[in-house]
PDB file of N, CA and C in Angstrom:
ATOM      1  N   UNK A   1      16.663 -67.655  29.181  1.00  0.00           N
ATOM      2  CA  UNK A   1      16.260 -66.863  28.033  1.00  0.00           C
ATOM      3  C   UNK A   1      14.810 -66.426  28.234  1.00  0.00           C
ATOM      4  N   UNK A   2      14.474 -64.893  28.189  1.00  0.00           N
ATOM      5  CA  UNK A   2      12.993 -64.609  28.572  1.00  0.00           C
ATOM      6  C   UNK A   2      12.356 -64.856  27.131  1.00  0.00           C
ATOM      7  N   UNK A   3      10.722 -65.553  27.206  1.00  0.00           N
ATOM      8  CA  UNK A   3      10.060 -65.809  26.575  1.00  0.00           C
ATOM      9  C   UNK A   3       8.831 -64.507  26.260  1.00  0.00           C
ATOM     10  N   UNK A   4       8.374 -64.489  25.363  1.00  0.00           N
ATOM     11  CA  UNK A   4       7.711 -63.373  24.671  1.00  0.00           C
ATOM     12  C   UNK A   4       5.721 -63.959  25.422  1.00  0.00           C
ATOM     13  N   UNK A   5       5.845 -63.232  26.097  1.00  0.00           N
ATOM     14  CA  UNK A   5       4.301 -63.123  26.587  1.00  0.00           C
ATOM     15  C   UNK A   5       3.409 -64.361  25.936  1.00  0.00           C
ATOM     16  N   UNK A   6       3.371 -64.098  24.246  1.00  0.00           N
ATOM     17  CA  UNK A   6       2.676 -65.337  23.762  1.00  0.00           C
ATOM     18  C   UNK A   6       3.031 -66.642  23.965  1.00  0.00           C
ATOM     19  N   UNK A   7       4.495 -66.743  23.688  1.00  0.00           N
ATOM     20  CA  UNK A   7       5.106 -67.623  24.071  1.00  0.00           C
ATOM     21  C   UNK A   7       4.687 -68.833  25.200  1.00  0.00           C
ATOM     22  N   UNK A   8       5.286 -67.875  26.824  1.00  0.00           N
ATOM     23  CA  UNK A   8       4.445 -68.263  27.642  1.00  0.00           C
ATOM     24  C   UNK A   8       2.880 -68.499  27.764  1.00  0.00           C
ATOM     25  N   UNK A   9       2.257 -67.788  27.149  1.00  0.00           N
ATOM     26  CA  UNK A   9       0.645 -67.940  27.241  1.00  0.00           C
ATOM     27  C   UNK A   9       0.146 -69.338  26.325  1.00  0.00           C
ATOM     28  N   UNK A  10       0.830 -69.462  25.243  1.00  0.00           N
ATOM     29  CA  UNK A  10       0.478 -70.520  24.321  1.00  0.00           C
ATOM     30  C   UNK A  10       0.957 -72.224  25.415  1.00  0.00           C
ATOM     31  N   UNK A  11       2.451 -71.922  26.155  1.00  0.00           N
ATOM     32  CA  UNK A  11       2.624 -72.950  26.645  1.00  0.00           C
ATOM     33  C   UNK A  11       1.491 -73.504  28.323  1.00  0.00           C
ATOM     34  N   UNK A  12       1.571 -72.095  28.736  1.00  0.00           N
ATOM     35  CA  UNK A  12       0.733 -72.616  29.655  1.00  0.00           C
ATOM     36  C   UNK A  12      -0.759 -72.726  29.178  1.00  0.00           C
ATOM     37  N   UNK A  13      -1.407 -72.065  28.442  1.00  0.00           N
ATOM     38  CA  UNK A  13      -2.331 -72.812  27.425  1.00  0.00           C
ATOM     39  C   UNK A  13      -2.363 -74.748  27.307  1.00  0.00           C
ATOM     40  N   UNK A  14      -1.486 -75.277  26.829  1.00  0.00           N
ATOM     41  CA  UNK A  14      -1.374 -76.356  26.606  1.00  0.00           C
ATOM     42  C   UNK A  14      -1.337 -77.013  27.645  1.00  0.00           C
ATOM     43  N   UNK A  15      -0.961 -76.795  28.849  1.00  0.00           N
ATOM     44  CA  UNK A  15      -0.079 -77.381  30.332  1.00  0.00           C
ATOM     45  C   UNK A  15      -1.731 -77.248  30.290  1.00  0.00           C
ATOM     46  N   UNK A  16      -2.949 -76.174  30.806  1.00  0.00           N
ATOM     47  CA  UNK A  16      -3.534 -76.774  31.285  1.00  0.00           C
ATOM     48  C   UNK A  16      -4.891 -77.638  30.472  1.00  0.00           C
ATOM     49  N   UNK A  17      -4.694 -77.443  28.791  1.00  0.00           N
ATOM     50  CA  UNK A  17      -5.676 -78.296  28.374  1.00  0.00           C
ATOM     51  C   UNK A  17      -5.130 -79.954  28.528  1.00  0.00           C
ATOM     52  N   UNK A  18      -4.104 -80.233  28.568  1.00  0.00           N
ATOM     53  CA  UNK A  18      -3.539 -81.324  28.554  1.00  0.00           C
ATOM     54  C   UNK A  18      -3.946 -81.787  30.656  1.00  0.00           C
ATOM     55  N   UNK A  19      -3.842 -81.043  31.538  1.00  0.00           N
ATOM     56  CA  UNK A  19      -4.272 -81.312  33.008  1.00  0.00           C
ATOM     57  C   UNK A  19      -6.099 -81.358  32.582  1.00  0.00           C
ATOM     58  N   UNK A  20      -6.748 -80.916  31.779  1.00  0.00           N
ATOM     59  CA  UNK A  20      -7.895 -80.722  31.787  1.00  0.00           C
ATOM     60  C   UNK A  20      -8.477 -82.379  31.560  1.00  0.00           C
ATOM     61  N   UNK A  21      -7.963 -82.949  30.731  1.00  0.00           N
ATOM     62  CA  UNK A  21      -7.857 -83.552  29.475  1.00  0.00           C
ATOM     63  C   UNK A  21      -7.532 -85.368  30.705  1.00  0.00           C
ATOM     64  N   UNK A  22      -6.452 -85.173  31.321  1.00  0.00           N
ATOM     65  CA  UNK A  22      -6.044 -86.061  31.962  1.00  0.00           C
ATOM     66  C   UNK A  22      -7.272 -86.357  33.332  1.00  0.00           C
ATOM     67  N   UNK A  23      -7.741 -84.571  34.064  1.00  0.00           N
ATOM     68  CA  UNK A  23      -8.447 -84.742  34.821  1.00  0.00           C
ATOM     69  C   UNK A  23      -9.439 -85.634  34.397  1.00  0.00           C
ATOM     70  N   UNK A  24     -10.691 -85.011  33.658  1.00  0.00           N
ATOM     71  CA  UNK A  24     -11.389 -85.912  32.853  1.00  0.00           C
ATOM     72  C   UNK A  24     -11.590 -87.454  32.542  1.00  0.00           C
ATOM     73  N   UNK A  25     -10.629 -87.874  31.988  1.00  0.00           N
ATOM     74  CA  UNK A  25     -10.174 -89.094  32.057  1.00  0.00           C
ATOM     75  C   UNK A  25      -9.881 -89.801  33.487  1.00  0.00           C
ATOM     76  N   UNK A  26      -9.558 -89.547  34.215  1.00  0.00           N
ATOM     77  CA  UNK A  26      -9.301 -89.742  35.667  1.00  0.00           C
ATOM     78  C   UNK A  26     -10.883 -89.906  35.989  1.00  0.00           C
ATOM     79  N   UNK A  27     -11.406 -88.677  36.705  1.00  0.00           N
ATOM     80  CA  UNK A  27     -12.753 -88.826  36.817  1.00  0.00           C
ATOM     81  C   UNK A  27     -14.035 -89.580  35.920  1.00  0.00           C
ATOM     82  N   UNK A  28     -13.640 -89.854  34.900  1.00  0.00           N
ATOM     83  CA  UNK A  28     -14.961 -90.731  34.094  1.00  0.00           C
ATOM     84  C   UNK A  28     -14.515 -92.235  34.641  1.00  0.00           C
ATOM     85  N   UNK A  29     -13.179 -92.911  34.700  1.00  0.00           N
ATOM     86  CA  UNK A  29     -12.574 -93.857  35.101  1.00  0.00           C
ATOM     87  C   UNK A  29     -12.646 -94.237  37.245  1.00  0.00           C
ATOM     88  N   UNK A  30     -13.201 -93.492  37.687  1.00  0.00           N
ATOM     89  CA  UNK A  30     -13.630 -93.639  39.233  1.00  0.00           C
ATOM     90  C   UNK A  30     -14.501 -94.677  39.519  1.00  0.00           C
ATOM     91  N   UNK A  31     -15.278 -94.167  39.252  1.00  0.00           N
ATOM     92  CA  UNK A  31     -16.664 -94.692  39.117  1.00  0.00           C
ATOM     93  C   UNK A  31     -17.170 -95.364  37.929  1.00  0.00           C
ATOM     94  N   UNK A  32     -16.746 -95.838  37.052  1.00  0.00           N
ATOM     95  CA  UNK A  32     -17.354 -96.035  36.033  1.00  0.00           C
ATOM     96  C   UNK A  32     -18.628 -95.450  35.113  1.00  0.00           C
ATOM     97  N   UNK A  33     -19.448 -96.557  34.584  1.00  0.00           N
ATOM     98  CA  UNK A  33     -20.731 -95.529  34.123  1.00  0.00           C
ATOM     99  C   UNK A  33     -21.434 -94.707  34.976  1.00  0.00           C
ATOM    100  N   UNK A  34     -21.404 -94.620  36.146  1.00  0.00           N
ATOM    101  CA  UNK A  34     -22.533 -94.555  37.188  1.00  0.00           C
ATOM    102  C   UNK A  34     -21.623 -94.150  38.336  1.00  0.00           C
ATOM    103  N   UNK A  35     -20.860 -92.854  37.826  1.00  0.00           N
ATOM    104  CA  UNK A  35     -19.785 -92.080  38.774  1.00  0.00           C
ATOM    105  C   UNK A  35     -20.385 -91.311  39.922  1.00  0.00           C
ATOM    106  N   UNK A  36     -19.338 -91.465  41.007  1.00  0.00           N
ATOM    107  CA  UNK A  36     -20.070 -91.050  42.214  1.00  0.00           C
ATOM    108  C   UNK A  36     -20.476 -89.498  42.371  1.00  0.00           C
ATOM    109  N   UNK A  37     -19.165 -89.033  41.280  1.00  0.00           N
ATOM    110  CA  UNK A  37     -19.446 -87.373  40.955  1.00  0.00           C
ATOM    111  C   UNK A  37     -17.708 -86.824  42.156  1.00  0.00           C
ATOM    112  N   UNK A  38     -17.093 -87.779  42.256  1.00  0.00           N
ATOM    113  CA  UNK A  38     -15.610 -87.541  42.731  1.00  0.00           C
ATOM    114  C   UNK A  38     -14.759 -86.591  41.759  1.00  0.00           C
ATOM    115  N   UNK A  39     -14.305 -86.005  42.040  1.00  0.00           N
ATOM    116  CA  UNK A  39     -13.081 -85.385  41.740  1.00  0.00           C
ATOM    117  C   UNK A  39     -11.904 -85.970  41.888  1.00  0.00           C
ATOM    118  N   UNK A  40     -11.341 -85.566  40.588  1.00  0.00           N
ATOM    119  CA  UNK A  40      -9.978 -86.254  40.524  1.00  0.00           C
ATOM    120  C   UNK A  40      -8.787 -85.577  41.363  1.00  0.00           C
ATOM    121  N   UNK A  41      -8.385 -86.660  41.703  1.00  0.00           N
ATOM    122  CA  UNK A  41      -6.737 -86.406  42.641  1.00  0.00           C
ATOM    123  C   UNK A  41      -5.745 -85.880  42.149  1.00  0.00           C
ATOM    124  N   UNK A  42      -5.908 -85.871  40.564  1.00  0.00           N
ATOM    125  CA  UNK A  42      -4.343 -85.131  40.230  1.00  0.00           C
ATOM    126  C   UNK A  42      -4.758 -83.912  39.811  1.00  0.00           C
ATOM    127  N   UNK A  43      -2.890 -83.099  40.570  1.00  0.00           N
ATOM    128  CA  UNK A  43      -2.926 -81.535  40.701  1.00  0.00           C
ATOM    129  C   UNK A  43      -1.995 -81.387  39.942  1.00  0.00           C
ATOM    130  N   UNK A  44      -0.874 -82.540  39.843  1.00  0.00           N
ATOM    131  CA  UNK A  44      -0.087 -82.097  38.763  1.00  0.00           C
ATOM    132  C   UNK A  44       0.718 -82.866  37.823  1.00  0.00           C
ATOM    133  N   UNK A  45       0.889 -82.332  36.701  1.00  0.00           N
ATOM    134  CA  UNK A  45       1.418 -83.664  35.525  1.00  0.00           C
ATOM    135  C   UNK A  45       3.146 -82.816  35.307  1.00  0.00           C
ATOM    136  N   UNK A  46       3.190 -83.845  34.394  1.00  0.00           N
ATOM    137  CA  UNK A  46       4.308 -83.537  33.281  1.00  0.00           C
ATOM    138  C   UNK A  46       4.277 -82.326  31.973  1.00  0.00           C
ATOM    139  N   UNK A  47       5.132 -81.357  32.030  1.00  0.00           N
ATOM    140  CA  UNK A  47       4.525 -80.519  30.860  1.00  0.00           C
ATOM    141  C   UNK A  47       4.046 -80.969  29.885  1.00  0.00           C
ATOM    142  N   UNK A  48       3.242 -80.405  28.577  1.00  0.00           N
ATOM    143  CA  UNK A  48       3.311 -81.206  27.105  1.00  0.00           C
ATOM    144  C   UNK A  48       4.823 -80.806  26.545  1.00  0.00           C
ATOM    145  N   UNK A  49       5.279 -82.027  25.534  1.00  0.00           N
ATOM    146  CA  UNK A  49       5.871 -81.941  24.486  1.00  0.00           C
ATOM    147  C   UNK A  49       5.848 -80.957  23.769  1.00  0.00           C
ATOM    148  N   UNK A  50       7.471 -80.323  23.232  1.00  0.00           N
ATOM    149  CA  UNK A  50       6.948 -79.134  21.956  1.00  0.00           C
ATOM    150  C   UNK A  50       7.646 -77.895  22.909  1.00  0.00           C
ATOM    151  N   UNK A  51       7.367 -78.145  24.048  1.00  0.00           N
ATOM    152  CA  UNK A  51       8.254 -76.981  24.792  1.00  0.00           C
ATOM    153  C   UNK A  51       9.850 -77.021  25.395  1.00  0.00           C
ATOM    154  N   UNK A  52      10.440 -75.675  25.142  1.00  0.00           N
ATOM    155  CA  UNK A  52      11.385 -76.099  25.972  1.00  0.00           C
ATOM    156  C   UNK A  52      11.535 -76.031  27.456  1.00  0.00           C
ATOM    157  N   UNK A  53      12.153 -76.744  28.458  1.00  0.00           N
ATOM    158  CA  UNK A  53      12.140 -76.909  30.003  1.00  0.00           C
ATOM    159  C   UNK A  53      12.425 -75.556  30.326  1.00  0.00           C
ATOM    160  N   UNK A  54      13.002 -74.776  29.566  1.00  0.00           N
ATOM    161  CA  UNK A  54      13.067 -73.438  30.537  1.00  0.00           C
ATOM    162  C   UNK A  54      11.871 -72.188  30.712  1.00  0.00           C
ATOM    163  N   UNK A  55      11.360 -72.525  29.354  1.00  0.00           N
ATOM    164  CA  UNK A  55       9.737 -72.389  29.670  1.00  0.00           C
ATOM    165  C   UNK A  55       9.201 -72.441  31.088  1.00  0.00           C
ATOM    166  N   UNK A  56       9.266 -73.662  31.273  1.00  0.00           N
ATOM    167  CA  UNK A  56       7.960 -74.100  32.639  1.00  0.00           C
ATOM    168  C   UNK A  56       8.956 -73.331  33.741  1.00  0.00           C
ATOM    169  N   UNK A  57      10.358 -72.913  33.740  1.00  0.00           N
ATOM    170  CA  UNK A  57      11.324 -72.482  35.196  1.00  0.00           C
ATOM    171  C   UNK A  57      10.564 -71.230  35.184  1.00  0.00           C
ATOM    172  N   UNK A  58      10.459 -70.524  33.946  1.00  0.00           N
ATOM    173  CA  UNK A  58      10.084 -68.772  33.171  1.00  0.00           C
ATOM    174  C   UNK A  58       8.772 -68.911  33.751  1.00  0.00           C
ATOM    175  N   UNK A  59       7.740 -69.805  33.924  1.00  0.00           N
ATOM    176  CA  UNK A  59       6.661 -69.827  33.888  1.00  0.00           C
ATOM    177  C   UNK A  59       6.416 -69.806  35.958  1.00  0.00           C
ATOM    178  N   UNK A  60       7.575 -70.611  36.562  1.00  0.00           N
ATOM    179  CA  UNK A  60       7.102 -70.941  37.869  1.00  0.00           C
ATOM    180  C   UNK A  60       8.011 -69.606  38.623  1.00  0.00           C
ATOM    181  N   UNK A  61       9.091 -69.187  38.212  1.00  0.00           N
ATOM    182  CA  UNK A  61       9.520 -67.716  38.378  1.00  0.00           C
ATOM    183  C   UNK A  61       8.552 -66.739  38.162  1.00  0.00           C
ATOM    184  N   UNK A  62       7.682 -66.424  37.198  1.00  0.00           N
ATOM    185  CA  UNK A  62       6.678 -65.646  37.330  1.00  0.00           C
ATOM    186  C   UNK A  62       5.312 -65.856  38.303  1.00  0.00           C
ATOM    187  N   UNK A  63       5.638 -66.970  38.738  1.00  0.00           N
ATOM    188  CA  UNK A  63       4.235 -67.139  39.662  1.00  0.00           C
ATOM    189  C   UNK A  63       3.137 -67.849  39.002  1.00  0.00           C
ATOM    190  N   UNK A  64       2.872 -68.453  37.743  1.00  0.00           N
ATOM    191  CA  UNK A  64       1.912 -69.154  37.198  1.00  0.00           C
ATOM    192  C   UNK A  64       2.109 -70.665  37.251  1.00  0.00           C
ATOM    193  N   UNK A  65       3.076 -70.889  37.565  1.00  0.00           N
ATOM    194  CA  UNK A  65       3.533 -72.578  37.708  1.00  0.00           C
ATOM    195  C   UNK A  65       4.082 -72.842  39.058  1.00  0.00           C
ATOM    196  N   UNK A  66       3.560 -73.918  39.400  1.00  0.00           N
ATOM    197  CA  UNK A  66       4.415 -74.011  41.361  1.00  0.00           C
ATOM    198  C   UNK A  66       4.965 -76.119  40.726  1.00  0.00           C
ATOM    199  N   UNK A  67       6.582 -76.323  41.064  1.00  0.00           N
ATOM    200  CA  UNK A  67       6.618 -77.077  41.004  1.00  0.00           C
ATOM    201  C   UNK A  67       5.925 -78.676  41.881  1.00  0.00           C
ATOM    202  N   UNK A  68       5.752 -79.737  41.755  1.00  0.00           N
ATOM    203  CA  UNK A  68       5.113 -80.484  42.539  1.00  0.00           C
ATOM    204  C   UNK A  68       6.391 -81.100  43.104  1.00  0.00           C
ATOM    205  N   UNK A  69       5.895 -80.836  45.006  1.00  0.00           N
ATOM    206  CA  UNK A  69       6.886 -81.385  46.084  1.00  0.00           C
ATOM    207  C   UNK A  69       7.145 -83.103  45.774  1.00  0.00           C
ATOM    208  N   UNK A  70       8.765 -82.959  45.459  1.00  0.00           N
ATOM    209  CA  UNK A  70       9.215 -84.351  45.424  1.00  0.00           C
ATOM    210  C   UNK A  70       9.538 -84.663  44.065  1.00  0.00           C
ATOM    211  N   UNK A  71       8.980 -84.356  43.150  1.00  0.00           N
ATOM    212  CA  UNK A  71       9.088 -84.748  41.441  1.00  0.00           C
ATOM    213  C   UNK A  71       9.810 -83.659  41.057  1.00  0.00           C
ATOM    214  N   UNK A  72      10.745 -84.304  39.451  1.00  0.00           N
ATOM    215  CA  UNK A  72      11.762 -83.579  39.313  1.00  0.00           C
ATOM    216  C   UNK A  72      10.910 -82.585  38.525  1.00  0.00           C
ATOM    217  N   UNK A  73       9.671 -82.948  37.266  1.00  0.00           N
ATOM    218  CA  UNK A  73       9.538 -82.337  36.470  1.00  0.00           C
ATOM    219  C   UNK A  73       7.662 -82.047  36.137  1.00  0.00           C
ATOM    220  N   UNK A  74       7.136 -82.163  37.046  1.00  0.00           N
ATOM    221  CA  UNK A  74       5.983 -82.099  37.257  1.00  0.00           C
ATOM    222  C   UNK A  74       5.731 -80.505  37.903  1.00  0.00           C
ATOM    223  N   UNK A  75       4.515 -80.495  37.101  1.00  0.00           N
ATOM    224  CA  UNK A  75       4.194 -79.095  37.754  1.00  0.00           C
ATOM    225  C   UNK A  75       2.653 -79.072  38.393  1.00  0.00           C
ATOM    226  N   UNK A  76       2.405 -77.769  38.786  1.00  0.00           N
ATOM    227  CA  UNK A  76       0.646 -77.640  38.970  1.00  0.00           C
ATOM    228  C   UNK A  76       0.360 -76.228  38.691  1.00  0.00           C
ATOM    229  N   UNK A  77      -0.635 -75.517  38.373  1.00  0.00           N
ATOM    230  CA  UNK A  77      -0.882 -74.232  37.648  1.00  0.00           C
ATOM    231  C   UNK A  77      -1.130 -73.873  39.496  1.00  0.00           C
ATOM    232  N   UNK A  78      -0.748 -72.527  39.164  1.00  0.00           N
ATOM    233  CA  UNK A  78      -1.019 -71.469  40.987  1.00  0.00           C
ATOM    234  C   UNK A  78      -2.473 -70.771  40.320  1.00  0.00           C
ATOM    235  N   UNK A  79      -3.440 -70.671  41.543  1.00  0.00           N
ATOM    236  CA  UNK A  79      -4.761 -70.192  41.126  1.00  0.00           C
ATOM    237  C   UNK A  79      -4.583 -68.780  41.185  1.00  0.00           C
ATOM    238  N   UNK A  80      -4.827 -68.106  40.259  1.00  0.00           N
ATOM    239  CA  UNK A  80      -4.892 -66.550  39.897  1.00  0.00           C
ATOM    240  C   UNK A  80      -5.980 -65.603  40.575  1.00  0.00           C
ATOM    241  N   UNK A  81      -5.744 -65.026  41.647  1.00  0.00           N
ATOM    242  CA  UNK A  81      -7.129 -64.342  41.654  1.00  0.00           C
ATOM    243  C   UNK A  81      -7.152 -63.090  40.867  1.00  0.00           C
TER     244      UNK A  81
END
């Protein structure tokens, strides 16, 4: 079922404040208080909640979502130039 532009934009909206959100957390947790200034390892999560799965297929068919090799339901955002 094709999704309406906002649609998609609102979900991948969320996909990446929720990767933002996790990165973050990842990286403050490295190093502790006195972080080495590492970057976090994860490229890709689980969608958020609230969407439906055919969303993220609509989303990696258009080229804005690349699934992650090996996991059933994990994704990673494709960099836009």
């Amino acid at each position: 079922m094709p999704y309406s532009k906002e649609e998609r934009k609102k979900a991948l909206k969320a996909l990446k404040k929720k990767l933002k959100l996790l990165r973050l957390d990842d990286e403050s947790s490295i190093g502790g208080a006195f972080s080495s200034g590492k970057q976090s390892g994860i490229a890709g999560i689980r969608p958020p909640d609230g969407f439906p799965a055919d969303i993220w297929t609509e989303l990696c068919e258009l080229g804005r979502l690349k699934r992650v090799p090996g996991t059933k339901d994990q994704y990673m955002i494709v960099p836009q130039s």
